[in-house]
N, C-alpha and C. Protein backbone atom coordinates (compact mmCIF):
# COMPACT_ATOMS: atom_id res chain seq x y z
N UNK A 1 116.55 105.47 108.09
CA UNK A 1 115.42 104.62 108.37
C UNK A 1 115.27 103.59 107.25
N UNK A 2 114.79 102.70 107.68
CA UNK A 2 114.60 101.47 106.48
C UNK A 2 112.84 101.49 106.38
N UNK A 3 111.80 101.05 105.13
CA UNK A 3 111.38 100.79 105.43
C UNK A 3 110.60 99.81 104.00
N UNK A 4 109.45 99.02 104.00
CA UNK A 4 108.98 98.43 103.33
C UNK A 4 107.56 98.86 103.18
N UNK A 5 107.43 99.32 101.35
CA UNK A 5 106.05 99.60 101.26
C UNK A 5 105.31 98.66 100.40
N UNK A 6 104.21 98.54 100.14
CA UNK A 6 103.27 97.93 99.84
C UNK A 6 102.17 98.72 99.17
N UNK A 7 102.31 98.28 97.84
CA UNK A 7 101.10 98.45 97.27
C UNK A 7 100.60 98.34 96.30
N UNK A 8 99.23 97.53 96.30
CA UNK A 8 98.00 97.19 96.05
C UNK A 8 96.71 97.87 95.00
N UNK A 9 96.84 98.09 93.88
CA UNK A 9 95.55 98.48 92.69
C UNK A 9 95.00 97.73 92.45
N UNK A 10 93.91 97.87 92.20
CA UNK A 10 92.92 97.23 91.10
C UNK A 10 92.15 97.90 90.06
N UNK A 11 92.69 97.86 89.10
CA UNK A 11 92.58 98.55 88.11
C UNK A 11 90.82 97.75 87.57
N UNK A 12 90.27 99.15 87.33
CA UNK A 12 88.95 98.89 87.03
C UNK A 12 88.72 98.28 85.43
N UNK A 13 87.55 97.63 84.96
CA UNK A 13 87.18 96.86 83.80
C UNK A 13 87.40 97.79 82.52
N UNK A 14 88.09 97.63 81.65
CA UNK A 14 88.28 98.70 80.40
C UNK A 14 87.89 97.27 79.51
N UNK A 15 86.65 97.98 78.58
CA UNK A 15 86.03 97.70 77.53
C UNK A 15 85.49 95.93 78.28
N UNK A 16 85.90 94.58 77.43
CA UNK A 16 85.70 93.18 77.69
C UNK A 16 87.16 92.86 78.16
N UNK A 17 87.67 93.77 78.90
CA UNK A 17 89.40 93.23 79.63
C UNK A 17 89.38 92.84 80.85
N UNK A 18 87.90 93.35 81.34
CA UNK A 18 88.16 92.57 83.09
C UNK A 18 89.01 93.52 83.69
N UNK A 19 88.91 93.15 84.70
CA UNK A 19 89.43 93.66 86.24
C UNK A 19 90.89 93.54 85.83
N UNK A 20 91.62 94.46 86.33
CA UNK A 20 93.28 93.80 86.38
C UNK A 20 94.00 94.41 87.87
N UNK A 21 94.63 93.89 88.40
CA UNK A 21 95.57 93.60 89.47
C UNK A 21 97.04 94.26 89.09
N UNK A 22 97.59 95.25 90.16
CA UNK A 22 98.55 95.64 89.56
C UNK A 22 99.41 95.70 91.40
N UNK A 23 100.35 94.71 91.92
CA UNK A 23 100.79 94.91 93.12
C UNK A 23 102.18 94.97 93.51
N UNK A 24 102.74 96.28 94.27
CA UNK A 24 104.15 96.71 94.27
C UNK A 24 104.77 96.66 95.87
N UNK A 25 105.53 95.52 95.94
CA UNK A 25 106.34 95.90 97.18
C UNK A 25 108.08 96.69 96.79
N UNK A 26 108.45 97.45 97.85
CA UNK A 26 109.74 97.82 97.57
C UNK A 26 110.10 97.96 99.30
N UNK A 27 111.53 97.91 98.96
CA UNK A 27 112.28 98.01 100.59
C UNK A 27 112.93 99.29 100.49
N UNK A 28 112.76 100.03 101.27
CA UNK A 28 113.20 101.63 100.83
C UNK A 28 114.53 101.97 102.31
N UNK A 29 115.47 102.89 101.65
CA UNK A 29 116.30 103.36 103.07
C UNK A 29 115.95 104.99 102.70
N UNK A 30 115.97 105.83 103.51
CA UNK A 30 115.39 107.16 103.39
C UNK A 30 115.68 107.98 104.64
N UNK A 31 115.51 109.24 104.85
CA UNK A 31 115.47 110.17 106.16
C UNK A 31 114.50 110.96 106.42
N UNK A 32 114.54 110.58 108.00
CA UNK A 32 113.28 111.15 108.72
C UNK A 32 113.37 112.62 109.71
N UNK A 33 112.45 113.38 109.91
CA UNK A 33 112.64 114.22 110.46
C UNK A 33 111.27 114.57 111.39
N UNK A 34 111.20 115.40 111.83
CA UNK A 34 109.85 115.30 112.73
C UNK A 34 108.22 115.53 112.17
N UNK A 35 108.45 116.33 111.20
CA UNK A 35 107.16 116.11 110.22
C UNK A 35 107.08 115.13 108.88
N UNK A 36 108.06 114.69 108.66
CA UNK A 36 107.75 113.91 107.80
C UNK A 36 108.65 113.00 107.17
N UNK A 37 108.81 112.11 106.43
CA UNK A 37 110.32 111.66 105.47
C UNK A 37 110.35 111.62 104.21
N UNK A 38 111.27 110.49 103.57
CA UNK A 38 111.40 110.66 102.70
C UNK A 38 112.54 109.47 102.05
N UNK A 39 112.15 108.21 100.88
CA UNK A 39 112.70 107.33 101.01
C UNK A 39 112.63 106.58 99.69
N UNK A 40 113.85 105.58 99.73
CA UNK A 40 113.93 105.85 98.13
C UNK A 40 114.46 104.01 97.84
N UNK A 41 114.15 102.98 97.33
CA UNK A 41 114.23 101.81 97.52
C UNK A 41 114.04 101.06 95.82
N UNK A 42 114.85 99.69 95.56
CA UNK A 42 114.20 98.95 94.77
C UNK A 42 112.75 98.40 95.27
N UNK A 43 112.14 97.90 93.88
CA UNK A 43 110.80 97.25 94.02
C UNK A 43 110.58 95.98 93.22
N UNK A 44 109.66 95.36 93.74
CA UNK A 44 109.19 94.13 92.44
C UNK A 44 107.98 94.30 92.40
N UNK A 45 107.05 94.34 91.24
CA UNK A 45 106.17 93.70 90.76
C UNK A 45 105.19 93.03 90.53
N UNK A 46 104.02 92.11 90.64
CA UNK A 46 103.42 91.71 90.22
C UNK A 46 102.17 91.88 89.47
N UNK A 47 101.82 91.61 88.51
CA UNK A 47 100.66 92.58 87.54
C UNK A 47 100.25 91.34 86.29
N UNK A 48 98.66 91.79 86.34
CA UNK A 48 98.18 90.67 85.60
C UNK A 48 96.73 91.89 85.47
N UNK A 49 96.51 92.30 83.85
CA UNK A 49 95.81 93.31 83.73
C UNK A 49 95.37 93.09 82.18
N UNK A 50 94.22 93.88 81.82
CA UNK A 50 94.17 93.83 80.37
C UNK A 50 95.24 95.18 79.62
N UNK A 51 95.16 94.89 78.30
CA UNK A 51 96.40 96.07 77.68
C UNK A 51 95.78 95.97 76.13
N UNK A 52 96.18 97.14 75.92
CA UNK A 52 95.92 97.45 74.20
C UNK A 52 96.84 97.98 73.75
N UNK A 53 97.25 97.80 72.84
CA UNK A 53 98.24 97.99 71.69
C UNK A 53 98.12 98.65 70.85
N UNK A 54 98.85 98.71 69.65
CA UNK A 54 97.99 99.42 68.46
C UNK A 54 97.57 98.75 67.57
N UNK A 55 97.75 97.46 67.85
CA UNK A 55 96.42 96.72 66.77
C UNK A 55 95.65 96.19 67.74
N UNK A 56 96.09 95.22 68.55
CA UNK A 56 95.17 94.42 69.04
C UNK A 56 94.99 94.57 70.96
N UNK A 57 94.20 94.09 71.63
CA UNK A 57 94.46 94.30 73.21
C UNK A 57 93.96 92.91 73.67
N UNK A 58 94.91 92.77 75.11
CA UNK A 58 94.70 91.47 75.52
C UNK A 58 94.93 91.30 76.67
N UNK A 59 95.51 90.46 77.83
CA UNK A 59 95.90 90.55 79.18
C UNK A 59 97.27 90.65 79.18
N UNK A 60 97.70 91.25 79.75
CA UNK A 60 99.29 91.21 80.20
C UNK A 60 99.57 90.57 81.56
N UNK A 61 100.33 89.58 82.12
CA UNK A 61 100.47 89.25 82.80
C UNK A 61 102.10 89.06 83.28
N UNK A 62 102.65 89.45 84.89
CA UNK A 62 104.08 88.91 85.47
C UNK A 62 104.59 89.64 85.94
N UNK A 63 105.67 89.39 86.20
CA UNK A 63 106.91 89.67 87.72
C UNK A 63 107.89 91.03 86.75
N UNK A 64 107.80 92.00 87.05
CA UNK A 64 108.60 93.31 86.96
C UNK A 64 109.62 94.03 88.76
N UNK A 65 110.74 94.02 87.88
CA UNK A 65 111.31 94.82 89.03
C UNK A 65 111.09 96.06 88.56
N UNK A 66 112.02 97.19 89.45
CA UNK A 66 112.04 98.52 89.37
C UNK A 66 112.47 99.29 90.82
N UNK A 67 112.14 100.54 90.71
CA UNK A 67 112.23 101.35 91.57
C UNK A 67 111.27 102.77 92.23
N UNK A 68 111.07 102.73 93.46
CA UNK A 68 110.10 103.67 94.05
C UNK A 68 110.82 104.45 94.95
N UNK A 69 110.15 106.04 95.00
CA UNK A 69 110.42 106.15 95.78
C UNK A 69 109.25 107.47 96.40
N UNK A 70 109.16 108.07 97.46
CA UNK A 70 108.32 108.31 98.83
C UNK A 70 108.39 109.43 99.32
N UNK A 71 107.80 110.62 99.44
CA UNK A 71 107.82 111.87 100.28
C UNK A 71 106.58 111.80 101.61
N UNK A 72 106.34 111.84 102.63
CA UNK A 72 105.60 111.89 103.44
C UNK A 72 105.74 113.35 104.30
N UNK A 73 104.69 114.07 104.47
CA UNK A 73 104.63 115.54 104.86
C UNK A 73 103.23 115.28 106.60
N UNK A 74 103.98 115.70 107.32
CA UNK A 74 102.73 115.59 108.12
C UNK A 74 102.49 117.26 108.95
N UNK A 75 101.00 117.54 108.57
CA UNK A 75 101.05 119.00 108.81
C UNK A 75 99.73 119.20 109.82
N UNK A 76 99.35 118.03 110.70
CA UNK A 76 98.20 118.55 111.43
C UNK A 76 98.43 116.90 112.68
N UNK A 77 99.33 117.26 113.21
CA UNK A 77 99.50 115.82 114.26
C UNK A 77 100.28 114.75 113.32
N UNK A 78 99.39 113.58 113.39
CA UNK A 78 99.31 112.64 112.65
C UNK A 78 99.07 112.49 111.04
N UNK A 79 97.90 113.43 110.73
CA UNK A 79 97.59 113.67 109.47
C UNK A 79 98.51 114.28 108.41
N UNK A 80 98.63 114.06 107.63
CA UNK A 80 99.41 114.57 106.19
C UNK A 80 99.24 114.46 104.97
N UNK A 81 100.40 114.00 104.52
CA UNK A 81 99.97 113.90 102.75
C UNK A 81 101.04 113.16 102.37
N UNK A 82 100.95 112.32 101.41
CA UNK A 82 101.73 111.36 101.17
C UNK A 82 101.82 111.57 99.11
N UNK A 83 103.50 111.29 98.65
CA UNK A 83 103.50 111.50 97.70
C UNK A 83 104.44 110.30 97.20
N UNK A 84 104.29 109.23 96.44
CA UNK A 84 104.74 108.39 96.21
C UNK A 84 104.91 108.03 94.49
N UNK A 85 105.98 107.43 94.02
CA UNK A 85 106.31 107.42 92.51
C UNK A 85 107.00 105.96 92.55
N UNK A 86 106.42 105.27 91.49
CA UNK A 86 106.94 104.27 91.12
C UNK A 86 107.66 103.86 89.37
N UNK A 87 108.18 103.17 89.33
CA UNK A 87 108.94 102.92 87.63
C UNK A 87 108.89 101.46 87.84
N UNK A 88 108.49 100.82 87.02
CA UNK A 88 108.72 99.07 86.77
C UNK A 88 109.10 98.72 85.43
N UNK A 89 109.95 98.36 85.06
CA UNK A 89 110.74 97.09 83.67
C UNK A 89 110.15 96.26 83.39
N UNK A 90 108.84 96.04 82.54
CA UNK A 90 108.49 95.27 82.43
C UNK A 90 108.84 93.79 80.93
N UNK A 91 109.34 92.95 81.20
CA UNK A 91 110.05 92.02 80.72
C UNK A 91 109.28 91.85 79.44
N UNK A 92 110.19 90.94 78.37
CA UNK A 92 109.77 90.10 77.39
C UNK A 92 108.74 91.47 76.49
N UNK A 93 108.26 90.41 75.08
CA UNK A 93 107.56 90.85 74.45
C UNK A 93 106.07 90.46 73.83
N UNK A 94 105.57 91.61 73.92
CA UNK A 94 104.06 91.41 74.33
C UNK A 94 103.14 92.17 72.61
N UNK A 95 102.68 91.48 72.21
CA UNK A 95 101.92 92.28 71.06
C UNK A 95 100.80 93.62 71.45
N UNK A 96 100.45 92.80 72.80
CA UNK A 96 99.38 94.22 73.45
C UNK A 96 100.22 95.21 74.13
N UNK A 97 101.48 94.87 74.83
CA UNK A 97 101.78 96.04 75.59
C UNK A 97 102.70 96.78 75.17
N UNK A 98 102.26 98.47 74.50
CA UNK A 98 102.60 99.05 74.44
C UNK A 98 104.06 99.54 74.55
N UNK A 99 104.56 99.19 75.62
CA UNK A 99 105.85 99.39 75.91
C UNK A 99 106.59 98.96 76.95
N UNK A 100 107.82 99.09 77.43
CA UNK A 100 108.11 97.90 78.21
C UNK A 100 108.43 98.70 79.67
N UNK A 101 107.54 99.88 80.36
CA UNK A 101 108.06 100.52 81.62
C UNK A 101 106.58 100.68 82.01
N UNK A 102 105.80 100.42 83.64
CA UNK A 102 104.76 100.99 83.98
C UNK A 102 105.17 102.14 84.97
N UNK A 103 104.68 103.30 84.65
CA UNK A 103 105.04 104.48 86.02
C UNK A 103 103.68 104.77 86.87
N UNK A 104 103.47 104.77 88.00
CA UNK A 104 102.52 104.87 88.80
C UNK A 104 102.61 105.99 89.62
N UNK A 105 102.06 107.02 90.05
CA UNK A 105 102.12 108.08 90.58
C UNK A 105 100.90 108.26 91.15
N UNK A 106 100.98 108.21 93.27
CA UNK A 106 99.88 108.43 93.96
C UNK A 106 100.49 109.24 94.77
N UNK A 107 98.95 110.03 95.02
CA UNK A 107 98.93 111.20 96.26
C UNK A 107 97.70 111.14 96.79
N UNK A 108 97.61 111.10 98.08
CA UNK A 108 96.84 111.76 98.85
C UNK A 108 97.11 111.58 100.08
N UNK A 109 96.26 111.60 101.22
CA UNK A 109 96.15 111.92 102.87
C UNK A 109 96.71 110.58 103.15
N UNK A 110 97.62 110.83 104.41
CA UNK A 110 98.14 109.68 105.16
C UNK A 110 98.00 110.16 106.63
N UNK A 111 97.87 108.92 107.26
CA UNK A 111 97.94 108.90 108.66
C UNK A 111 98.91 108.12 109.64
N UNK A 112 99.85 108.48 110.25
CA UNK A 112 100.73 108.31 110.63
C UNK A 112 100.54 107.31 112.20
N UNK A 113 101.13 106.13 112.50
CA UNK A 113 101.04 105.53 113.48
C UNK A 113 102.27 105.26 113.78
N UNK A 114 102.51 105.43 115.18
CA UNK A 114 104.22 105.33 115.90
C UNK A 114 103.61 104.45 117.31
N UNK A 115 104.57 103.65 116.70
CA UNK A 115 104.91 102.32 117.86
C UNK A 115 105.84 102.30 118.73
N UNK A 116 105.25 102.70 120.15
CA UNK A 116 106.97 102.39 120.53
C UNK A 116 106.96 101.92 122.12
């Protein structure tokens, strides 16, 4: 199966840093089975957020590739659970950011829609 995910944070206000934006598409190939799949793809990037360092903190902003990838479990119809992991490279050098990889790790309930 091929597929393309999407996704979308908004990272809430830490200290006078403001809101920050953190958004990941990837194109994934993976295998499906009748409860659930499972899929594994490059990604890119985009992120514009505040960051602290160890002296000073500031906005970080730009374009990171990387890689994601996807477990989907469905155990009541439609309903399930979704387990998703991301890694991004994030470029160049930054006095606030810490270091140069963001890892993102979400779980919870998914709902499944089939088109056909």
């Amino acid at each position: 199966m091929f597929t393309v995910h999407d996704l979308c944070t908004i990272l809430l206000a830490t200290r006078d840093g403001g809101l920050g934006v953190y958004n990941q598409t990837s194109l994934d190939v993976g295998v499906a089975w009748e409860d659930g799949h499972f899929s594994l793809g490059p990604s890119i990037g985009l992120y514009d957020m505040p960051s602290c360092g160890v002296a000073l903190c500031g906005r970080v902003a730009g374009v990171a590739i990387g890689g994601h990838a996807q477990v989907n479990s469905y155990f009541a119809g439609p309903l399930g659970w979704s387990t998703s992991a991301h890694v991004q490279w994030l470029g160049g050098d930054s006095p606030v950011l810490p270091g140069h990889a963001a890892f993102v790790v979400v779980a919870g309930p998914v709902l499944r829609w089939i088109i056909e």
